[in-house]
Protein backbone atom coordinates (compact mmCIF):
# COMPACT_ATOMS: atom_id res chain seq x y z
CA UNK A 1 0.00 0.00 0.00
CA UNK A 2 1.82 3.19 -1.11
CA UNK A 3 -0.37 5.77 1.13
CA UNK A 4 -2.58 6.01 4.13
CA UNK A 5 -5.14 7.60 2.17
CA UNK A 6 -6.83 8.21 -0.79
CA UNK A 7 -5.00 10.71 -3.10
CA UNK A 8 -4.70 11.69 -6.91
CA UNK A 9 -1.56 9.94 -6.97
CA UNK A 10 -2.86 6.68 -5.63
CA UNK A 11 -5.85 4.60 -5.29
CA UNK A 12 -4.70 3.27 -1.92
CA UNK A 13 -8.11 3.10 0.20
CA UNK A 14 -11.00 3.62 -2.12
CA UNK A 15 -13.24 4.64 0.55
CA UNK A 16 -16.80 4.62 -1.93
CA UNK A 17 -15.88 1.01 -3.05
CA UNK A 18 -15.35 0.44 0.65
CA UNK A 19 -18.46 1.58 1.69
CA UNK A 20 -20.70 -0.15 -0.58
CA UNK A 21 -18.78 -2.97 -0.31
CA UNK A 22 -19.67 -3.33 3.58
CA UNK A 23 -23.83 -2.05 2.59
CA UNK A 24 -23.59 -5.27 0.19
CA UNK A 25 -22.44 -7.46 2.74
CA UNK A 26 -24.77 -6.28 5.63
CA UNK A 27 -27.92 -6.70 3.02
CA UNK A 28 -26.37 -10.43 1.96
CA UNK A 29 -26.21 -11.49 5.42
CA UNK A 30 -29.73 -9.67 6.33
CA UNK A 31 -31.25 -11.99 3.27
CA UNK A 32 -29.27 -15.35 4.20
CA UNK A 33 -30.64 -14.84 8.17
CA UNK A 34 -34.67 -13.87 6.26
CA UNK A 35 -34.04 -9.70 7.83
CA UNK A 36 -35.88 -7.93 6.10
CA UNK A 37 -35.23 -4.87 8.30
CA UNK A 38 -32.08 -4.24 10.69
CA UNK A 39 -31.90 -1.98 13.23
CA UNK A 40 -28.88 -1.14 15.05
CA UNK A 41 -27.22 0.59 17.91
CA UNK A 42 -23.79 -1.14 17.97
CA UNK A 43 -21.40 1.45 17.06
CA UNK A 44 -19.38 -0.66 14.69
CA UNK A 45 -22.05 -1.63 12.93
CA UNK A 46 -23.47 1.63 12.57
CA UNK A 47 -19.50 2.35 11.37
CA UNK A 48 -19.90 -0.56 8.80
CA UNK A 49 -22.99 0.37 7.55
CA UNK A 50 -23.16 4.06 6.92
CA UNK A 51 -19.64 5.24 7.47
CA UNK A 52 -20.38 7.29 10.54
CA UNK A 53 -18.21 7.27 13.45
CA UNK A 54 -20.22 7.49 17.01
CA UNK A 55 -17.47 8.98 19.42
CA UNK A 56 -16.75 7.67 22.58
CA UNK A 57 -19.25 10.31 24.36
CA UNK A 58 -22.19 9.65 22.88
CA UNK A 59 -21.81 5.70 22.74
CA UNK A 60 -22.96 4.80 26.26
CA UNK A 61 -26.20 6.63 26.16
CA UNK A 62 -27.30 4.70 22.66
CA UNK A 63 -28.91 7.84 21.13
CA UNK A 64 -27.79 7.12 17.95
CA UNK A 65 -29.10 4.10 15.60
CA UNK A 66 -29.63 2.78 11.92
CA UNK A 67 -32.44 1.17 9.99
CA UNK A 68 -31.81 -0.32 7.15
CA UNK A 69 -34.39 -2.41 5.26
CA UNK A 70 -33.19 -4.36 3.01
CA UNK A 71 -34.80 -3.39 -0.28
CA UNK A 72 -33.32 0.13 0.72
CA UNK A 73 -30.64 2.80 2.05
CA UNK A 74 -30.03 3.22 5.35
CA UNK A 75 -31.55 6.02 7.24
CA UNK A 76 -29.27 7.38 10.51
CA UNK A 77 -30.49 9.39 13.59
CA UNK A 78 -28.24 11.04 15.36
CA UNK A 79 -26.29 14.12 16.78
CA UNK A 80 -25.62 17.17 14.55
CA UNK A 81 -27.41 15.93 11.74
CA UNK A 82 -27.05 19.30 9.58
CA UNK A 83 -23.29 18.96 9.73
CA UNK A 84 -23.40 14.89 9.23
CA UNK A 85 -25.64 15.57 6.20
CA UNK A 86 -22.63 17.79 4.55
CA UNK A 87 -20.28 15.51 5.66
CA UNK A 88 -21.52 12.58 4.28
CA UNK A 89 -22.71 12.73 0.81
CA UNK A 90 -23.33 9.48 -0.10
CA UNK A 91 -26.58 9.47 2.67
CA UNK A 92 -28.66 11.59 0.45
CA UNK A 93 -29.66 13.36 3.74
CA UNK A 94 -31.47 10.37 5.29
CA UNK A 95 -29.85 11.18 9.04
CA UNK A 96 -32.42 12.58 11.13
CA UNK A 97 -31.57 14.22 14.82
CA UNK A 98 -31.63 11.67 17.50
CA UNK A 99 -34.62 11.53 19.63
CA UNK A 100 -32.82 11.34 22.92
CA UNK A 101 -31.41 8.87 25.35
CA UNK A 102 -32.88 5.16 24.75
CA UNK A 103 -30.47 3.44 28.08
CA UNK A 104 -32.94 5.32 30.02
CA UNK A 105 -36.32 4.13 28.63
CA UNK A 106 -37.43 1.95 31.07
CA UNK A 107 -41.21 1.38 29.71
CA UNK A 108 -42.20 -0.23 26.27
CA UNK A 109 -44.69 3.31 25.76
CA UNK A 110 -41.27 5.38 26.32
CA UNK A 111 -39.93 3.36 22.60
CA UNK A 112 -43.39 4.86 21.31
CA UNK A 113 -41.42 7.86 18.95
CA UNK A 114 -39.12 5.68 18.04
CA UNK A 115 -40.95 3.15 16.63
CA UNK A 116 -43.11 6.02 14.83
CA UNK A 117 -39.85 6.66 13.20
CA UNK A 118 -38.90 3.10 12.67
CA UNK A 119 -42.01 1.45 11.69
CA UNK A 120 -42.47 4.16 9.09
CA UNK A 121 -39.91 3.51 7.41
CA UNK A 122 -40.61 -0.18 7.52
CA UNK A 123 -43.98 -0.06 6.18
CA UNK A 124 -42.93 2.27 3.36
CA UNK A 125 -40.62 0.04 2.15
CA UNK A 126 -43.29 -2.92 2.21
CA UNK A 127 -41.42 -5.25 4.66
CA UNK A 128 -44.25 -5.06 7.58
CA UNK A 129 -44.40 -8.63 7.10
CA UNK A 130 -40.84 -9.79 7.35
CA UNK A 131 -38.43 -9.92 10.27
CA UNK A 132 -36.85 -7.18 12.06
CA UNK A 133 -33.12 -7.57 13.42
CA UNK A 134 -32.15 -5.89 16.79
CA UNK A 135 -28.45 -5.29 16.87
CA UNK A 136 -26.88 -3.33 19.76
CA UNK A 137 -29.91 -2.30 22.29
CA UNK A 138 -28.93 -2.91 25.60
CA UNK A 139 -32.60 -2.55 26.01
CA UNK A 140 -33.77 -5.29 23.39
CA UNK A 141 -36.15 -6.85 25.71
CA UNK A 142 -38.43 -3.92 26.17
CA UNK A 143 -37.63 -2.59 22.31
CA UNK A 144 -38.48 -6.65 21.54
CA UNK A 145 -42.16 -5.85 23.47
CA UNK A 146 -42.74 -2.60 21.26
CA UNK A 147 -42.58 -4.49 18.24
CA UNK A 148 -44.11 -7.18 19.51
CA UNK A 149 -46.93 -4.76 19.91
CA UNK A 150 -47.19 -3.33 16.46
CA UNK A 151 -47.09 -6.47 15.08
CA UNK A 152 -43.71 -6.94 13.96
CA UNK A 153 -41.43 -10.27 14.27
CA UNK A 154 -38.07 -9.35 15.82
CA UNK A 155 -35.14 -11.65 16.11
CA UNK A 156 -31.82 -11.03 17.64
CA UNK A 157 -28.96 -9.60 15.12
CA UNK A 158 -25.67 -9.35 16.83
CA UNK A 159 -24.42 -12.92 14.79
CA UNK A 160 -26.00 -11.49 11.16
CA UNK A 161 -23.53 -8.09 11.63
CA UNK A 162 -20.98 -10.70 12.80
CA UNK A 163 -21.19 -12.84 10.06
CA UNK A 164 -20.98 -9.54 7.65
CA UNK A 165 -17.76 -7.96 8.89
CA UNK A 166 -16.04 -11.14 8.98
CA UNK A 167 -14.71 -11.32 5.26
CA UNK A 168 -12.47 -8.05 4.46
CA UNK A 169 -12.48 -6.47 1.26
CA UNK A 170 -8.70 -4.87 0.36
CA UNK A 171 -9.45 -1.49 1.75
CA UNK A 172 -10.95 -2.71 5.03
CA UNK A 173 -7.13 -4.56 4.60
CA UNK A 174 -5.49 -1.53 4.17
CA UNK A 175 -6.92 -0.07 6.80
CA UNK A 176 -5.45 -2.84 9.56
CA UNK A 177 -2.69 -2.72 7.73
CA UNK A 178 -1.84 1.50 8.59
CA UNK A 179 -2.99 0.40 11.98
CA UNK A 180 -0.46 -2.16 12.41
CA UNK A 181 2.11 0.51 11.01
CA UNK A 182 0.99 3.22 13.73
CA UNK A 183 1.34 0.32 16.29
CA UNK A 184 4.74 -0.37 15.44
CA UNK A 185 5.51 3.20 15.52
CA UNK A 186 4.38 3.24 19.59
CA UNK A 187 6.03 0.13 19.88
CA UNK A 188 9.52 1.36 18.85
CA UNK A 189 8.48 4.76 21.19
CA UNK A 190 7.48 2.49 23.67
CA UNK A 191 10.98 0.55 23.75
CA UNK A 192 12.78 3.52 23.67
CA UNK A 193 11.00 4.79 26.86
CA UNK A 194 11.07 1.33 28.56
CA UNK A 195 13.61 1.78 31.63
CA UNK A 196 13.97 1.49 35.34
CA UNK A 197 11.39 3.43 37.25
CA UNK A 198 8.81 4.65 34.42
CA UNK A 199 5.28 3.43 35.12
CA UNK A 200 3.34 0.71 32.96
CA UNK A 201 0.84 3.28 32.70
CA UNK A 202 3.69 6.06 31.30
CA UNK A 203 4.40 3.58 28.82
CA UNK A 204 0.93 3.83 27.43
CA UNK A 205 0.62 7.02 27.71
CA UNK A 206 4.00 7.33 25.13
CA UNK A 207 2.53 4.75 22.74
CA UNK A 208 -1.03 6.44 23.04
CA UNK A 209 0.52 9.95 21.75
CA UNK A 210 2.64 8.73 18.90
CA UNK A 211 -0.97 6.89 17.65
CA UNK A 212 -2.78 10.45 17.86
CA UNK A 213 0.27 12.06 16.20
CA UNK A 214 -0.13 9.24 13.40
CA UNK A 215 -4.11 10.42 13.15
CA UNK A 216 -5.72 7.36 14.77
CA UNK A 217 -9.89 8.33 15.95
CA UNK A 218 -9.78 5.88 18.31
CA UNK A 219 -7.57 4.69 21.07
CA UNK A 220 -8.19 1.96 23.85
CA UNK A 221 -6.08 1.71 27.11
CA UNK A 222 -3.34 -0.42 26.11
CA UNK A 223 -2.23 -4.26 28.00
CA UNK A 224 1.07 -2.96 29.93
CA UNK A 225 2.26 -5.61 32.38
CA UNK A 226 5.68 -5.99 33.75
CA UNK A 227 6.92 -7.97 36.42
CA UNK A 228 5.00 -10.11 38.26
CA UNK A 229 1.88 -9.05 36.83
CA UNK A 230 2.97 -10.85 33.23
CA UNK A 231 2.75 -14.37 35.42
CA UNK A 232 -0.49 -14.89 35.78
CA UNK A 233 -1.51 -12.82 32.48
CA UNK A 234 -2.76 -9.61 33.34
CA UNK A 235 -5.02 -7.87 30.76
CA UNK A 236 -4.57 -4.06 32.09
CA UNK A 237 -2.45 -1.16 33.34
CA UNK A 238 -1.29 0.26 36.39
CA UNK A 239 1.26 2.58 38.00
CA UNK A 240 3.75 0.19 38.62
CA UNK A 241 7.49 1.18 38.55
CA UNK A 242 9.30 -1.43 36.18
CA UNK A 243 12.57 -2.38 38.04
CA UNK A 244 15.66 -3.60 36.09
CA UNK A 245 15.59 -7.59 34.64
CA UNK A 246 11.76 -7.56 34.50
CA UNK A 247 10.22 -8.69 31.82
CA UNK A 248 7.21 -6.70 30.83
CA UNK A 249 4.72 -7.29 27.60
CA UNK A 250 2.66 -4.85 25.93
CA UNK A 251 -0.65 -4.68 23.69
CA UNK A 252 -1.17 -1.90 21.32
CA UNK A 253 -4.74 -3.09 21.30
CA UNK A 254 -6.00 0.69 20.70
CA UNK A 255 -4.41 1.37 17.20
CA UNK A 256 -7.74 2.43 15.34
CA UNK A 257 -7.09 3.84 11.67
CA UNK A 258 -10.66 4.57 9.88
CA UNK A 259 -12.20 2.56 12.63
CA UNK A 260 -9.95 -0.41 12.02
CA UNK A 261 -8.05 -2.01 14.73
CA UNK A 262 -4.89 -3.75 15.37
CA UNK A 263 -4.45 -6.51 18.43
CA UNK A 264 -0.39 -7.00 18.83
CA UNK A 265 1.16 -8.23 21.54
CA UNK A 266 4.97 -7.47 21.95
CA UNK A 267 7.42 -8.74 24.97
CA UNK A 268 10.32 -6.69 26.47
CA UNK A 269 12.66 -7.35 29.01
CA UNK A 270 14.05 -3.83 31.27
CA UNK A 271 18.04 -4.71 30.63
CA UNK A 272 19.47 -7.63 30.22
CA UNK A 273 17.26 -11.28 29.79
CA UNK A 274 17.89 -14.35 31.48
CA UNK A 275 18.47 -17.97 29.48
CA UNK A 276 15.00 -18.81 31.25
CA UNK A 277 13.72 -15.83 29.22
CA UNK A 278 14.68 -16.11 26.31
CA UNK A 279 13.84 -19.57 26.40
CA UNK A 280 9.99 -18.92 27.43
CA UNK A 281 10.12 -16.50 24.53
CA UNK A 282 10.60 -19.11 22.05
CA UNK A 283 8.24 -21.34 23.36
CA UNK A 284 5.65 -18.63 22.81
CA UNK A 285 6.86 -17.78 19.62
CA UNK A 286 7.20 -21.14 18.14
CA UNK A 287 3.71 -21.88 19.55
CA UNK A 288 2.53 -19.13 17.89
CA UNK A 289 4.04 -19.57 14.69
CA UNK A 290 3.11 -23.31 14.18
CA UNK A 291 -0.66 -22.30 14.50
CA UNK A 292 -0.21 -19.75 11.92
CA UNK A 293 0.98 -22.47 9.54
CA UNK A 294 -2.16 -23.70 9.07
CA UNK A 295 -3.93 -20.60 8.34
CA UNK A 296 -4.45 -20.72 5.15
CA UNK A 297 -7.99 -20.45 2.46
CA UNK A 298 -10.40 -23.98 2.90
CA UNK A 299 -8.35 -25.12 6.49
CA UNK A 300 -10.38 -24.31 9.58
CA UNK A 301 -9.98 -22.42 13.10
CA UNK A 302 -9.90 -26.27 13.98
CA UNK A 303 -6.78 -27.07 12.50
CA UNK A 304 -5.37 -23.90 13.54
CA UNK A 305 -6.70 -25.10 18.00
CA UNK A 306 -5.32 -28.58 17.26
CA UNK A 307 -1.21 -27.57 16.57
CA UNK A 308 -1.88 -25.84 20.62
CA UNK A 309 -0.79 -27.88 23.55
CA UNK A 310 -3.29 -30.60 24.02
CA UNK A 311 -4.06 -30.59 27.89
CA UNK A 312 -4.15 -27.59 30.58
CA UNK A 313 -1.44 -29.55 32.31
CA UNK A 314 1.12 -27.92 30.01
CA UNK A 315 1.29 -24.51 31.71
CA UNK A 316 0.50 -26.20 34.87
CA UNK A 317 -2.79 -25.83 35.36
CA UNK A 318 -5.69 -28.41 35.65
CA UNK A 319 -8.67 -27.02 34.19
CA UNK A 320 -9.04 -25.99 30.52
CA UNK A 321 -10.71 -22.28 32.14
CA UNK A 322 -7.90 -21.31 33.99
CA UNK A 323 -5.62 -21.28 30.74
CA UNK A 324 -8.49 -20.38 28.66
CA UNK A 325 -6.19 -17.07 27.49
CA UNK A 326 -2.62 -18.76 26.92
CA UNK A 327 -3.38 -19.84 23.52
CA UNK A 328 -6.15 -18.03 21.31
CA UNK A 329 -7.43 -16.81 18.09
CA UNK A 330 -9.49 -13.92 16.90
CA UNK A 331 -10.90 -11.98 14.04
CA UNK A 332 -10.39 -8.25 13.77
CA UNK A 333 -11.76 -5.44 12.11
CA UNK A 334 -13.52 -2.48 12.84
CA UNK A 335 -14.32 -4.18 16.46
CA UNK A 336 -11.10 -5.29 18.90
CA UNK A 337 -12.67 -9.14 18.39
CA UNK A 338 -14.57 -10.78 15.44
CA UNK A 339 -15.70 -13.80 13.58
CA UNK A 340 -13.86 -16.18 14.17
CA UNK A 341 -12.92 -16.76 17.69
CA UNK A 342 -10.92 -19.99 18.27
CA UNK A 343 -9.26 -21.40 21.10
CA UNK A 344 -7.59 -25.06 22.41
CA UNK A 345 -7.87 -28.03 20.90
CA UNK A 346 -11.74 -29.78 19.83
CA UNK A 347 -12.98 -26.09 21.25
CA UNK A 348 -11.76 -24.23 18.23
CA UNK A 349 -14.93 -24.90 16.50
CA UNK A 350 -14.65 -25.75 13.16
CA UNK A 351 -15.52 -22.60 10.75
CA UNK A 352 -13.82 -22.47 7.25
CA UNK A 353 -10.87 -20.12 7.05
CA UNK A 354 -11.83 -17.68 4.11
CA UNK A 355 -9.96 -15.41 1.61
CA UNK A 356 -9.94 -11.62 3.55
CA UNK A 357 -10.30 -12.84 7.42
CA UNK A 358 -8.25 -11.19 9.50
CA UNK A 359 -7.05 -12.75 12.73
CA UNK A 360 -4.57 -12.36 15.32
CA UNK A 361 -3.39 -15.28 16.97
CA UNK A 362 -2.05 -15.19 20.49
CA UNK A 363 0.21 -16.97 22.71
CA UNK A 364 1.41 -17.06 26.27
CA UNK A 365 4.32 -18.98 28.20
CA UNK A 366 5.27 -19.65 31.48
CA UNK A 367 5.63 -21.69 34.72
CA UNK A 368 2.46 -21.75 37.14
CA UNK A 369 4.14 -19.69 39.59
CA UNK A 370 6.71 -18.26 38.39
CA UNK A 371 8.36 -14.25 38.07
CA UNK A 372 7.59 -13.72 34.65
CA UNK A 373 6.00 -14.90 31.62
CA UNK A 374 5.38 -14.01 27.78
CA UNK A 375 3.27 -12.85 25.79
CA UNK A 376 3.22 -12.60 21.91
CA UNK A 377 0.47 -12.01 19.08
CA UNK A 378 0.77 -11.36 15.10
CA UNK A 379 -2.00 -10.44 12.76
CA UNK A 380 -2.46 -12.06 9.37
CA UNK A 381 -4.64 -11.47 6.76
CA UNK A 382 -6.38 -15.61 5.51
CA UNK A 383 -4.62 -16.08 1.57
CA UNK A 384 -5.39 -18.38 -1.16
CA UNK A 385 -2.24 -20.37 0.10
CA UNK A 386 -1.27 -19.49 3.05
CA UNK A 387 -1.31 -15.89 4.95
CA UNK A 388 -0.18 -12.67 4.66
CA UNK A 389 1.79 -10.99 7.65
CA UNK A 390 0.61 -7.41 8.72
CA UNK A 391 2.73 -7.03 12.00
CA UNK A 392 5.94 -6.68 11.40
CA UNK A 393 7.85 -5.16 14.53
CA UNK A 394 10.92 -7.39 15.70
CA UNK A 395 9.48 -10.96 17.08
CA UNK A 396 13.33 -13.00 16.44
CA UNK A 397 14.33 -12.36 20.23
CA UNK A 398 13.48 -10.89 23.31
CA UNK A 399 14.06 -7.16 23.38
CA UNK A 400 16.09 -5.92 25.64
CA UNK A 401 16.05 -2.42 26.46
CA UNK A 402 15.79 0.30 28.92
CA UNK A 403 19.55 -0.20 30.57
């Protein structure tokens, strides 16, 4: 990919063949699952299907939502719709201004305008008599009651949207691709901060400001562990001081270019590593690396589970839950986790590895009990033959840094 973004110069991310490219898939997926309307609050979604970004603000209170019947074009309500409509041509002016808060609608008679709004647009479009979708609503059960009560069959959508966003076209690629590229960016910030005495939570903060600086619209608090908080896996940040020969591993799981994410997992070590290390960091690696082998087009997330260690017993542990995070698999896209999700062996499920998935696959090493352990993750794009590799920052050895 030459560019970031679309120029005169370059095709790079044809963001109009992108867009109808994610409408087409929604509506395919609406018709395979009989929707014949979809309505949705999730912001991704909303992201997928109209191009609209809902900022972190105004996600919580759910005040803005699509309908799209299938026979048509989606219609939008939410905030500022005057300036959305100018912003965003290609809606021919169907966002409307949000009607207010729906978290805090506690009765089915408090949906009442909003099903005005939504079953108008239903009935115009002459689908009265096929399914709605509900995608999103943390209150589905009382929105499930309203259309209950005008007569309208509702199902639950979250797997249809799922289902849709799972297959990339190459500028969704593109996309995860400049994120991985603005991740590697915080990563080499990140190692050149990493010494005795800075905080976990300073190291995000350096890796969250070179991702701004690179023009990300999203960022989510990063994985910093160090220490013993890598041993168990820890899956947050504090203010812990990172002291000399502690190993500590890092997620840039907040990289969002265009909405698209990145989930990469790097490990450092503050100085110099032991043998021990190093050795625990090719365990993880090679782990890692012998799953991705069998990533390729027509193999599925089951062959991927079955190259992982075959019994809990391997990190030490007797119960498949308590590991249930040491060896994993997940789409990625404009959400941090995606169709498919795969995990040990004969739980991995068994769903066909596609042309365009995205996944990161994840690994962690290390002895029940000990000081450290580590933690590792690549992203790859599902080929004809094979896969392609989007993260590229150093994986050969452990870094050392910081002294």
């Amino acid at each position: 990919m030459p560019t970031r973004i679309a120029s005169d110069r370059y095709t790079s991310i044809d963001y109009a063949r992108m867009r109808e490219y994610r409408l087409t898939r929604t509506k395919k997926m609406m018709e395979e699952r009989g929707l014949g309307t979809l309505v949705t609050f999730e912001p991704w979604d909303i992201r997928y299907i109209t191009g609209s970004y809902v900022p972190p603000a105004v996600k919580w209170p759910e005040g803005v939502f699509v309908v799209l019947p299938r026979n048509g074009e989606p219609h939008m309500y939410s905030f500022s719709p005057y300036s959305l409509r100018a912003e965003m041509p290609w809606m021919n002016d169907r966002i409307w201004s949000q009607l207010g808060i729906t978290k805090l609608l506690f009765t089915v008679e408090a949906w009442d305008p909003y099903m005005d709004r939504i079953e108008g647009i239903i009935r115009d479009h002459g689908l009265a008599n096929e399914t709605v979708g509900i995608d999103g609503s943390s209150s589905e059960l009382l929105l499930a009651e309203a259309f209950k009560r005008r007569g309208l069959e509702v199902v639950d959508a979250k797997e249809c949207m799922f289902k849709a966003r799972m297959i990339k076209n190459e500028d969704e690629i593109n996309c995860i691709r400049a994120s991985c590229a603005m991740a590697e960016a915080a990563f080499y910030d990140i190692e050149q901060a990493l010494r005795p005495g800075v905080a976990e939570c300073g190291l995000m903060g350096v890796g969250m400001k070179k991702l701004y600086e690179l023009g990300a619209d999203e960022v989510f608090e990063f994985v910093v562990a160090s220490g013993p908080r890598t041993n168990p896996i820890r899956i947050d940040c504090t203010d812990r001081l990172i002291r000399p020969g502690e190993v500590v591993f890092v997620d840039i799981n907040g990289s969002s270019f265009q909405g698209y994410k990145c989930c990469y997992y790097r490990s450092f070590c503050c100085g110099k590593a032991t043998q021990e290390m190093k050795d625990t960091f090719h365990e993880a690696k090679d782990m890692m690396y012998d799953a991705m082998a069998m990533i390729r087009a027509g193999n599925t997330t089951g062959d991927i589970c079955n190259t992982f260690p075959d019994s809990p017993s391997y990190w030490g542990y007797e119960l498949w839950e308590d590991t249930s995070p040491f060896a994993v698999g997940h789409g990625i896209g404009l959400s941090l986790h995606e169709f498919p999700l795969f995990s040990r062996p004969g739980n991995g499920g068994n769903a066909l590895l596609e042309e365009g998935m995205v996944l990161a696959v994840e690994t962690w090493c290390g002895k029940k009990g000990g000081s450290f352990g580590i933690r590792l993750e690549e992203n790859v794009v599902v080929r004809k033959d094979g896969y392609e590799l989007l993260t590229y920052y150093p994986i050969n050895e452990l870094i050392e840094c910081g002294i």
